[in-house]
C-alpha atoms as a PDB file:
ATOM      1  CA  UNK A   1      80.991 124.952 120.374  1.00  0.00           C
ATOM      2  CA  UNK A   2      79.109 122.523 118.733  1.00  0.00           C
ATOM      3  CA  UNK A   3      81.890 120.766 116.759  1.00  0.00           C
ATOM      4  CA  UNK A   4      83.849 120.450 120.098  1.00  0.00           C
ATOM      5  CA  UNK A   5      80.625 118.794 121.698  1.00  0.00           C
ATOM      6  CA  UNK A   6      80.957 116.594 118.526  1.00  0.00           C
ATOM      7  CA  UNK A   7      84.401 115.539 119.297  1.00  0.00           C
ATOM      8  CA  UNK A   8      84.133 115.422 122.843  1.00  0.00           C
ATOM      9  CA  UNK A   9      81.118 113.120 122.817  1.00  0.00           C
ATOM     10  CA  UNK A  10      82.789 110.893 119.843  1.00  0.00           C
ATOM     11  CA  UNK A  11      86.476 110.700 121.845  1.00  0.00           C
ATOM     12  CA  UNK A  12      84.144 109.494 124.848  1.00  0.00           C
ATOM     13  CA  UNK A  13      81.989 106.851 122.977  1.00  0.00           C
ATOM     14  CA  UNK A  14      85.903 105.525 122.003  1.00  0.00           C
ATOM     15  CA  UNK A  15      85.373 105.896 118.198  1.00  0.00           C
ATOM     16  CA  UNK A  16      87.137 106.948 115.887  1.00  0.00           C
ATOM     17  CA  UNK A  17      85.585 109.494 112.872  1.00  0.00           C
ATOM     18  CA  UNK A  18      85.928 106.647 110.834  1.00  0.00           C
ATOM     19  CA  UNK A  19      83.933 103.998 113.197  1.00  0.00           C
ATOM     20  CA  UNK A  20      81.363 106.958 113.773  1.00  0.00           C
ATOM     21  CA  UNK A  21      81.115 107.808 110.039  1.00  0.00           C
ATOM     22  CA  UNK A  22      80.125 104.021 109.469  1.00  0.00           C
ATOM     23  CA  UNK A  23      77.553 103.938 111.771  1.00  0.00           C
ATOM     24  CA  UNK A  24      75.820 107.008 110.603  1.00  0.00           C
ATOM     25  CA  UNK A  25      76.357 105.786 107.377  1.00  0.00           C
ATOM     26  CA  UNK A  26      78.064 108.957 105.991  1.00  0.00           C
ATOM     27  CA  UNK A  27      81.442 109.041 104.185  1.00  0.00           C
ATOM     28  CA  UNK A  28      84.169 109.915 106.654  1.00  0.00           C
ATOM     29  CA  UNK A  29      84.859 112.943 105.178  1.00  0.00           C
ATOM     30  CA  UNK A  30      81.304 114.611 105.515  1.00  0.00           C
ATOM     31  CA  UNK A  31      81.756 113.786 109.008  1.00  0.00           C
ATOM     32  CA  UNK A  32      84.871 115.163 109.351  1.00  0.00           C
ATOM     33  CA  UNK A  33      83.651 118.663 108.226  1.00  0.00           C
ATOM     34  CA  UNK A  34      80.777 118.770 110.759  1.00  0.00           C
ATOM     35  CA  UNK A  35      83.031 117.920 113.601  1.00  0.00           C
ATOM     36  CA  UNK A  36      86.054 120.512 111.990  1.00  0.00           C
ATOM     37  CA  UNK A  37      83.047 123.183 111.594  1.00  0.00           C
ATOM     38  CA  UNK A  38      83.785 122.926 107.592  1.00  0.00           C
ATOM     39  CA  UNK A  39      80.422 122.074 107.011  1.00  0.00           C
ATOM     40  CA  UNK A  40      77.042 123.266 108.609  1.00  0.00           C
ATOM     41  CA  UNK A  41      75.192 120.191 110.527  1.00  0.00           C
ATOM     42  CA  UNK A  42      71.990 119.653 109.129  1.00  0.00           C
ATOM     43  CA  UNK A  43      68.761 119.542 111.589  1.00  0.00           C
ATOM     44  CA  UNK A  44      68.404 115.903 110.911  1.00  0.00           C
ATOM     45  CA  UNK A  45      71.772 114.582 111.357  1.00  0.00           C
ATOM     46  CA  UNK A  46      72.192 116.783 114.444  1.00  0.00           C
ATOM     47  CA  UNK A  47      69.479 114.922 115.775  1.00  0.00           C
ATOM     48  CA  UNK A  48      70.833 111.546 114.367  1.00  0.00           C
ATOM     49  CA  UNK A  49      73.532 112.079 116.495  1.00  0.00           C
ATOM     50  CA  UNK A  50      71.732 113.416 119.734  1.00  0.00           C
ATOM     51  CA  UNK A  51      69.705 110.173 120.025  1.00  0.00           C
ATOM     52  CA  UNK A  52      73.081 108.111 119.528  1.00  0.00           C
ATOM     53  CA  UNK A  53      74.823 109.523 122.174  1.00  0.00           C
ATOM     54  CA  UNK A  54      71.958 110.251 124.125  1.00  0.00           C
ATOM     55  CA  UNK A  55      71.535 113.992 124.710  1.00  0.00           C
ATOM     56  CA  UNK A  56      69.466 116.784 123.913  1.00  0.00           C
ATOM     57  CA  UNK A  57      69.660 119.145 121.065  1.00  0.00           C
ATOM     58  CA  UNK A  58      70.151 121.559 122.875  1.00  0.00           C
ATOM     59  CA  UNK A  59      73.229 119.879 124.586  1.00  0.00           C
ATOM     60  CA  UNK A  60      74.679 119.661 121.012  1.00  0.00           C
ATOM     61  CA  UNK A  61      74.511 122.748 120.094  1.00  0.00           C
ATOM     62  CA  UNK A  62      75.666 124.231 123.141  1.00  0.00           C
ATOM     63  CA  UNK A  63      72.345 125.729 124.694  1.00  0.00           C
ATOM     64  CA  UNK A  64      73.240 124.044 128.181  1.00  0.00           C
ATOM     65  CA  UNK A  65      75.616 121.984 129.940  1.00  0.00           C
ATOM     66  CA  UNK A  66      72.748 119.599 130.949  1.00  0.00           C
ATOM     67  CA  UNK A  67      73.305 115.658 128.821  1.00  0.00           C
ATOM     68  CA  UNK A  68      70.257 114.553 130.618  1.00  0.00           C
ATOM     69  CA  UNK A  69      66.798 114.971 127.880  1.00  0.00           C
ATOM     70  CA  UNK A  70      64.361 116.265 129.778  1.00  0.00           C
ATOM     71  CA  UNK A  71      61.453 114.172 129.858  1.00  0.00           C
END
């Protein structure tokens, strides 16, 4: 679930892996095995991308449905 929450959240920010990979500073191909599942995401790039896009961990990884961070 998480590598579809990955996708989803990257096809909505209109980037492509590429774009995304750039920004995180990452070759595209490391990125492209987190979002394929290929590759476990590490702790701190899961929460590299959580504060990007705005969510909670917990929204990443599929704990809830809920973007929002609670506060």
């Amino acid at each position: 679930m998480v590598y579809e929450r990955l996708r989803d959240l990257r096809e909505d920010a209109d980037l492509s892996q590429q774009k995304l990979a750039e920004k995180l500073y990452m070759h595209r191909t490391t990125y492209v095995r987190y979002e394929s599942g290929e590759r476990e995401l590490p702790l701190n790039i899961a929460i590299l991308l959580a504060d990007f896009y705005g969510v909670s961990l917990d929204f990443l990884a599929g704990r809830t449905n809920r973007k929002e961070i609670n506060k």
